[in-house]
N, C-alpha and C. Protein backbone atom coordinates (compact mmCIF):
# COMPACT_ATOMS: atom_id res chain seq x y z
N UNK A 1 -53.55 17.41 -16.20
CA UNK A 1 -53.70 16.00 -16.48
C UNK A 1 -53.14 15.19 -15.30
N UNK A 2 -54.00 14.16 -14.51
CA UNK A 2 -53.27 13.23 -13.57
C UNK A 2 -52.38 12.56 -14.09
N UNK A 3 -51.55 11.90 -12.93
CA UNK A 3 -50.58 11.11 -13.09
C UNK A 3 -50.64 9.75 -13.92
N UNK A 4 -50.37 9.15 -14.83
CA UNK A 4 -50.23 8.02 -15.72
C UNK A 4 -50.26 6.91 -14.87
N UNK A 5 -51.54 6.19 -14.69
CA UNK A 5 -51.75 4.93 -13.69
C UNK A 5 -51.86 3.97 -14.44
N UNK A 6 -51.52 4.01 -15.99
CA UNK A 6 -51.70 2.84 -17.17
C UNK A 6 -50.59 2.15 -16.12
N UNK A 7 -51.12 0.27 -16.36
CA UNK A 7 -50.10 -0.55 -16.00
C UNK A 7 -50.80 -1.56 -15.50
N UNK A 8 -50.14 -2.77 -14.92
CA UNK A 8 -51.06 -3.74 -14.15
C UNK A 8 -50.66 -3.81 -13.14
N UNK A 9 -51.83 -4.28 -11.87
CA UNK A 9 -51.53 -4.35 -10.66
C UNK A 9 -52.01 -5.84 -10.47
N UNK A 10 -51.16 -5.96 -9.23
CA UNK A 10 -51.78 -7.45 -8.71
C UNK A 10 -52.93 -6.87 -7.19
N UNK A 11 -53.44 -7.46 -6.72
CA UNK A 11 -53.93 -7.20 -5.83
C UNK A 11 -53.24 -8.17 -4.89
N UNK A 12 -52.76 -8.29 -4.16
CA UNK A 12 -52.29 -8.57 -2.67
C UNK A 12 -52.95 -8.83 -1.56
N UNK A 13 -53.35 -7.66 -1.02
CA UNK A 13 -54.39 -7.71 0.04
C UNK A 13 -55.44 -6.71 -0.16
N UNK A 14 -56.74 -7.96 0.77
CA UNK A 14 -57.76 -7.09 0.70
C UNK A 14 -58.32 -6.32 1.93
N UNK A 15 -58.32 -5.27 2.58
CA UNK A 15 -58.98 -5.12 4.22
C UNK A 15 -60.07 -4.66 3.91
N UNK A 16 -61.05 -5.22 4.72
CA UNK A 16 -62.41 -5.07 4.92
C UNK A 16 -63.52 -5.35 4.00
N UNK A 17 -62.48 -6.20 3.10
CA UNK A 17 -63.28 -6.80 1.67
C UNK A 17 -64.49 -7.22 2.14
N UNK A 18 -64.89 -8.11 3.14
CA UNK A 18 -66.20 -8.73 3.12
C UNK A 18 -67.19 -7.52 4.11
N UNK A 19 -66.31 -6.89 5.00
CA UNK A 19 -67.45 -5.46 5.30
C UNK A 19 -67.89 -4.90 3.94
N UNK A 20 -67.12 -3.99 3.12
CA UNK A 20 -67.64 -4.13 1.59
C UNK A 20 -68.93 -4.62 0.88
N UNK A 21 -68.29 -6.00 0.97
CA UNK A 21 -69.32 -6.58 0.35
C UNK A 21 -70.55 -6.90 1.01
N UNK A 22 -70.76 -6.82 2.32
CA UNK A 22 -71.42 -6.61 2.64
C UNK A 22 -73.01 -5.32 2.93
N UNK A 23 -71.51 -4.48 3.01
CA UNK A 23 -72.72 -3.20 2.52
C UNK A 23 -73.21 -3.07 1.20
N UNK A 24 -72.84 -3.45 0.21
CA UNK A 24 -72.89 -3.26 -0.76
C UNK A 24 -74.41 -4.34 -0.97
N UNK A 25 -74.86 -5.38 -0.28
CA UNK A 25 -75.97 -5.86 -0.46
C UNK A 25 -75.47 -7.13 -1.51
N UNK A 26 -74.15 -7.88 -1.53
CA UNK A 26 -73.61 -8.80 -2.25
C UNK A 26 -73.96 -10.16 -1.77
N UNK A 27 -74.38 -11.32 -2.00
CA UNK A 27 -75.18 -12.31 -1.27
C UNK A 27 -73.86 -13.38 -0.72
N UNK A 28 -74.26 -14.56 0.32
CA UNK A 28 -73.00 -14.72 1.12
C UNK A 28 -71.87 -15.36 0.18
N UNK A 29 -72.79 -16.18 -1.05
CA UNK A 29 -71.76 -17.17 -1.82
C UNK A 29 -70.94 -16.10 -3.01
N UNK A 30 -71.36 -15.35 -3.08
CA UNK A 30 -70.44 -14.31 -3.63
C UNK A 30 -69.73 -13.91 -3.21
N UNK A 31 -69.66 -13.46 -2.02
CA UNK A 31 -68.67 -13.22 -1.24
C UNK A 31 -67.44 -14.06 -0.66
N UNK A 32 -68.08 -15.17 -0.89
CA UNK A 32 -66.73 -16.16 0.03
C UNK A 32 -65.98 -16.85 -1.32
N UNK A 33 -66.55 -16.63 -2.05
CA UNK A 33 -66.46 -17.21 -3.61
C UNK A 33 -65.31 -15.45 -3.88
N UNK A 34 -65.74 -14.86 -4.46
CA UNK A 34 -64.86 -13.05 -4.38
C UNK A 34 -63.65 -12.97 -3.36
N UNK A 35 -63.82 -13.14 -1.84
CA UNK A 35 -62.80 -13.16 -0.95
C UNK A 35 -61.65 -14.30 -1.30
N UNK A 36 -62.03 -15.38 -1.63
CA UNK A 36 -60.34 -16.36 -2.23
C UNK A 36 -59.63 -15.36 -3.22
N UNK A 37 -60.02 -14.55 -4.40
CA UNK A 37 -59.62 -14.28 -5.35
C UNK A 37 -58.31 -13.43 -5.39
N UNK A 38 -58.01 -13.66 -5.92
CA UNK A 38 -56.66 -12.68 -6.11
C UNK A 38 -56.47 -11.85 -7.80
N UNK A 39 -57.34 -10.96 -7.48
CA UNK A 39 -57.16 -10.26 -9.30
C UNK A 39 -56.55 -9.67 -9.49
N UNK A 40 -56.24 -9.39 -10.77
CA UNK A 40 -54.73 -8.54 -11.62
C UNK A 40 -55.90 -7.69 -12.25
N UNK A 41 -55.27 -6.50 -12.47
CA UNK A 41 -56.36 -5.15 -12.82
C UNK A 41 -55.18 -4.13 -13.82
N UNK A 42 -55.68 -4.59 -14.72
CA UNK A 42 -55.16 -3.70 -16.44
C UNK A 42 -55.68 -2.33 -16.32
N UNK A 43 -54.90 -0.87 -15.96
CA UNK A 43 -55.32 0.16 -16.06
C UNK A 43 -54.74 0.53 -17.61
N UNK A 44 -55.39 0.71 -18.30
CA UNK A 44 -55.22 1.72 -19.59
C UNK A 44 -55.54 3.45 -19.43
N UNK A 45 -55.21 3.96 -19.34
CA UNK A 45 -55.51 5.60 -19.40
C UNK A 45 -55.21 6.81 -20.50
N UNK A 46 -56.13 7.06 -20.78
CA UNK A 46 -55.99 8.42 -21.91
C UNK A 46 -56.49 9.62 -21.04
N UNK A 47 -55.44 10.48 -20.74
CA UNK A 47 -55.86 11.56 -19.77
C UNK A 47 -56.88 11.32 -18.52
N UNK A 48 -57.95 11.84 -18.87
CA UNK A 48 -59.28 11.40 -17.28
C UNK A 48 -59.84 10.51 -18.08
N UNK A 49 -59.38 9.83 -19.25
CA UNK A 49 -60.21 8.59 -19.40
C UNK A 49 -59.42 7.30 -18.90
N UNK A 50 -60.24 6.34 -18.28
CA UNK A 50 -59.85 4.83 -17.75
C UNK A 50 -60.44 3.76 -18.50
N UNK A 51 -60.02 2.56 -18.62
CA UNK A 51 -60.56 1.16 -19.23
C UNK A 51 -60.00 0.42 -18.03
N UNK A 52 -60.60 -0.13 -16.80
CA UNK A 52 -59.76 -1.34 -16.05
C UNK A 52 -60.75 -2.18 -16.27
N UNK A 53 -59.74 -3.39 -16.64
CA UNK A 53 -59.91 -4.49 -16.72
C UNK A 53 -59.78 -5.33 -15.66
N UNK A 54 -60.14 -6.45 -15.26
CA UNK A 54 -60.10 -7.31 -14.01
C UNK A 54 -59.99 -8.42 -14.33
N UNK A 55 -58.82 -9.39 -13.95
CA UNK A 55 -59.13 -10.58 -14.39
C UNK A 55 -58.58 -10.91 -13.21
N UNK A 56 -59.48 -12.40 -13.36
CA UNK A 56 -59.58 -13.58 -12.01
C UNK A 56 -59.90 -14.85 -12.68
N UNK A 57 -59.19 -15.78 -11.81
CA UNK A 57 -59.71 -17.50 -12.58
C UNK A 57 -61.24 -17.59 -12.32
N UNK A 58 -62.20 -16.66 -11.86
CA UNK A 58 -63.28 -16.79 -11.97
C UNK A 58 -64.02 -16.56 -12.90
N UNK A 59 -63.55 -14.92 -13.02
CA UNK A 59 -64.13 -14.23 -14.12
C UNK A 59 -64.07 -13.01 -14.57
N UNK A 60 -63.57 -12.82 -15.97
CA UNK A 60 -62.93 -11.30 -16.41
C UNK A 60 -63.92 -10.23 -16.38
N UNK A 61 -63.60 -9.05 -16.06
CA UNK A 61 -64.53 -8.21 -15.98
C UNK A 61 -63.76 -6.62 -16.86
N UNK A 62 -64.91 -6.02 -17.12
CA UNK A 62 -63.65 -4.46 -17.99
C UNK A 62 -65.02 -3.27 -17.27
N UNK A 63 -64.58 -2.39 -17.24
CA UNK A 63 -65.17 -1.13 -16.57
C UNK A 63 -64.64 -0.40 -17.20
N UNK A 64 -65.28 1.08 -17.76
CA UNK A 64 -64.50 2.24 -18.75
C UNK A 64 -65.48 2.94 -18.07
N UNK A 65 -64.37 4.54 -17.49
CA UNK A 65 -65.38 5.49 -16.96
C UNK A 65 -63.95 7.30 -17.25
N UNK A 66 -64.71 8.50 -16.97
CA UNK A 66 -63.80 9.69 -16.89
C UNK A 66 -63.99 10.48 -15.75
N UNK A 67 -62.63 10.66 -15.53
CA UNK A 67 -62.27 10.81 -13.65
C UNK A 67 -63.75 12.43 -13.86
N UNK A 68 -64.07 12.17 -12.55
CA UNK A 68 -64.97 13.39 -12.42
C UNK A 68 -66.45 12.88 -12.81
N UNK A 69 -66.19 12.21 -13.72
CA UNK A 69 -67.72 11.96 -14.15
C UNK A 69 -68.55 11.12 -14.02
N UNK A 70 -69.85 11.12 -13.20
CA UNK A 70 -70.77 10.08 -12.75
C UNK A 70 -71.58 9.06 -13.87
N UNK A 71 -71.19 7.38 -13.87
CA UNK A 71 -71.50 6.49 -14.78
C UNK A 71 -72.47 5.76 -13.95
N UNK A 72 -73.38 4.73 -14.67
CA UNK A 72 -73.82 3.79 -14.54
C UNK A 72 -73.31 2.58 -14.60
N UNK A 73 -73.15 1.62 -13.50
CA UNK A 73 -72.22 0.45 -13.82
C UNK A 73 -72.95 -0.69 -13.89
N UNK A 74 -73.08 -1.70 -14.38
CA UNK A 74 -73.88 -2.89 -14.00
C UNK A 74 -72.53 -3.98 -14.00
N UNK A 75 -72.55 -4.84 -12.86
CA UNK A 75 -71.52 -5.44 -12.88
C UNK A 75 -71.92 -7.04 -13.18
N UNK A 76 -72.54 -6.96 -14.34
CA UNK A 76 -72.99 -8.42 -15.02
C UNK A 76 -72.26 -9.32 -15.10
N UNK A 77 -72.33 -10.62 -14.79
CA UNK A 77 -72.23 -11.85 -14.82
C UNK A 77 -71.11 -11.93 -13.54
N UNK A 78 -70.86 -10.76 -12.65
CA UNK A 78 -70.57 -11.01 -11.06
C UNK A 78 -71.35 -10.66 -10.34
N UNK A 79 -71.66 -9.75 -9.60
CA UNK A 79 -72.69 -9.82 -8.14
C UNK A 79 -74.10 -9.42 -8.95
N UNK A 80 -74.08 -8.69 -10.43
CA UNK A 80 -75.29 -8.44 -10.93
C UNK A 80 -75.79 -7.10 -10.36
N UNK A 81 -75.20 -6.02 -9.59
CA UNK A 81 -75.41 -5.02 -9.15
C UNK A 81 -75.73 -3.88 -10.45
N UNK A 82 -76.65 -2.91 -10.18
CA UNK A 82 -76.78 -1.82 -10.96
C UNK A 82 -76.12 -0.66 -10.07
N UNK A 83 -75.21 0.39 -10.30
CA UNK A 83 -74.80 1.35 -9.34
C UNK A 83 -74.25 2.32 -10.20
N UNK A 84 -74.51 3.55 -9.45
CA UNK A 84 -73.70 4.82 -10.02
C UNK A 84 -72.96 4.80 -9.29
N UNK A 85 -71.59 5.52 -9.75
CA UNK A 85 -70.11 5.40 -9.59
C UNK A 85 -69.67 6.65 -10.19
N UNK A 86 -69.12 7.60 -9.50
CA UNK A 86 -67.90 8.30 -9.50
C UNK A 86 -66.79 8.62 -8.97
N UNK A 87 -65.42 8.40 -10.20
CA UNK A 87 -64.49 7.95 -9.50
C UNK A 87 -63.52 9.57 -9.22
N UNK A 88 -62.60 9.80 -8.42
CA UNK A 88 -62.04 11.37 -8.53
C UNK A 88 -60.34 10.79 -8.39
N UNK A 89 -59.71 12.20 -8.57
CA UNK A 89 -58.20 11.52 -8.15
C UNK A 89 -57.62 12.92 -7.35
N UNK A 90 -57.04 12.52 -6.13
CA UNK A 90 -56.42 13.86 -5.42
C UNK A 90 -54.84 13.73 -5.70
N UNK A 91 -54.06 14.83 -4.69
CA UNK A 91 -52.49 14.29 -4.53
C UNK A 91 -52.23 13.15 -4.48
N UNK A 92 -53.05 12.76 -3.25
CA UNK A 92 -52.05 11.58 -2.78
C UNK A 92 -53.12 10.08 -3.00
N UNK A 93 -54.42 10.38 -3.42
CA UNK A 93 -54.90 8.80 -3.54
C UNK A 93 -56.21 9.29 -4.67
N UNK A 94 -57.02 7.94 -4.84
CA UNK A 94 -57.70 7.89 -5.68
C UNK A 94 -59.28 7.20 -5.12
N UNK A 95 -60.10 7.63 -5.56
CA UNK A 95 -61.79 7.44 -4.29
C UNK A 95 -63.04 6.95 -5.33
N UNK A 96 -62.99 5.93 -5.05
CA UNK A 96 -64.38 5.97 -5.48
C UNK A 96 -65.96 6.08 -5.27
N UNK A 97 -66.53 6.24 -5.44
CA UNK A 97 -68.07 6.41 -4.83
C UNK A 97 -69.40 5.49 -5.47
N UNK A 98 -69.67 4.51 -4.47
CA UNK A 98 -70.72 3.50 -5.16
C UNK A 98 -71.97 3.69 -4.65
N UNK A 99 -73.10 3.93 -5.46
CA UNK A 99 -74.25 4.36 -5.04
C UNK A 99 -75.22 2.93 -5.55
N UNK A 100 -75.35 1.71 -4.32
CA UNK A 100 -76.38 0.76 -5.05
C UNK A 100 -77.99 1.03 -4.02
N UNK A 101 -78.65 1.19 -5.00
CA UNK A 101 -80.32 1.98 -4.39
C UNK A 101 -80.16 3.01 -3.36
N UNK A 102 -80.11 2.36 -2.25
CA UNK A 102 -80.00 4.04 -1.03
C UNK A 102 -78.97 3.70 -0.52
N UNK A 103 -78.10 2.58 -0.12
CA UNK A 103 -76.12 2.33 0.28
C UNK A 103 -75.59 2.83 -1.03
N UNK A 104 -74.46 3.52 -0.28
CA UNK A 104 -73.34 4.33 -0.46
C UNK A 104 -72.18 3.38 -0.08
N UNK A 105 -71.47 3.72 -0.53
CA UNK A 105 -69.98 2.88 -0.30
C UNK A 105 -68.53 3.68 -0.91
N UNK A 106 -67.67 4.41 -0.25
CA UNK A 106 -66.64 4.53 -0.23
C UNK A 106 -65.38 3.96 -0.35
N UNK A 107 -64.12 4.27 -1.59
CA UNK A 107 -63.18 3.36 -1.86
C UNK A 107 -62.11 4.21 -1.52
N UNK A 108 -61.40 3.84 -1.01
CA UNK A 108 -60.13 5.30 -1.15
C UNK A 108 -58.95 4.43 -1.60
């Protein structure tokens, strides 16, 4: 069983947020609108299961997925993206993998 990542985080800083969003095919006012933000992210965890939550004075968002296992995400009523996503966890960090149409995008 991984390590217990239940808790909240603030986000701080972002590097290469708008490269990101850029590959990712995110349009410009989303992006410059997304880049002010500063979100707090609710991890809940039951073993390899996750619930994060996202909240921003823009707009709350919740994602539920199990480490290892490839989901479908639609990230409705923000960029509106459809993508498969699998997330993994090693020693020392945690990766995600975003597949929107033929871009790929890497999180570590």
């Amino acid at each position: 069983m991984p390590a217990n990542y239940s808790g909240t985080w603030d986000i701080v800083d972002n590097q290469n947020c708008e490269g990101y969003m850029v590959a990712l095919g995110i349009d410009f006012a989303t992006r410059k609108v997304a880049s002010m933000l500063k979100p707090q992210k609710v991890f809940e965890q039951d073993g390899d299961s996750f619930i994060i939550k996202t909240f921003t004075t823009f707009r709350n968002y919740s994602c539920s997925f199990k480490i290892g296992e490839e989901f479908e995400e639609i990230t409705k009523g923000l960029d509106n993206r459809k993508c498969q996503v699998e997330n993994t966890l090693t020693q020392t960090h945690t990766q995600s993998q975003k597949r929107v149409a033929a871009k790929q995008c890497v999180i570590v």
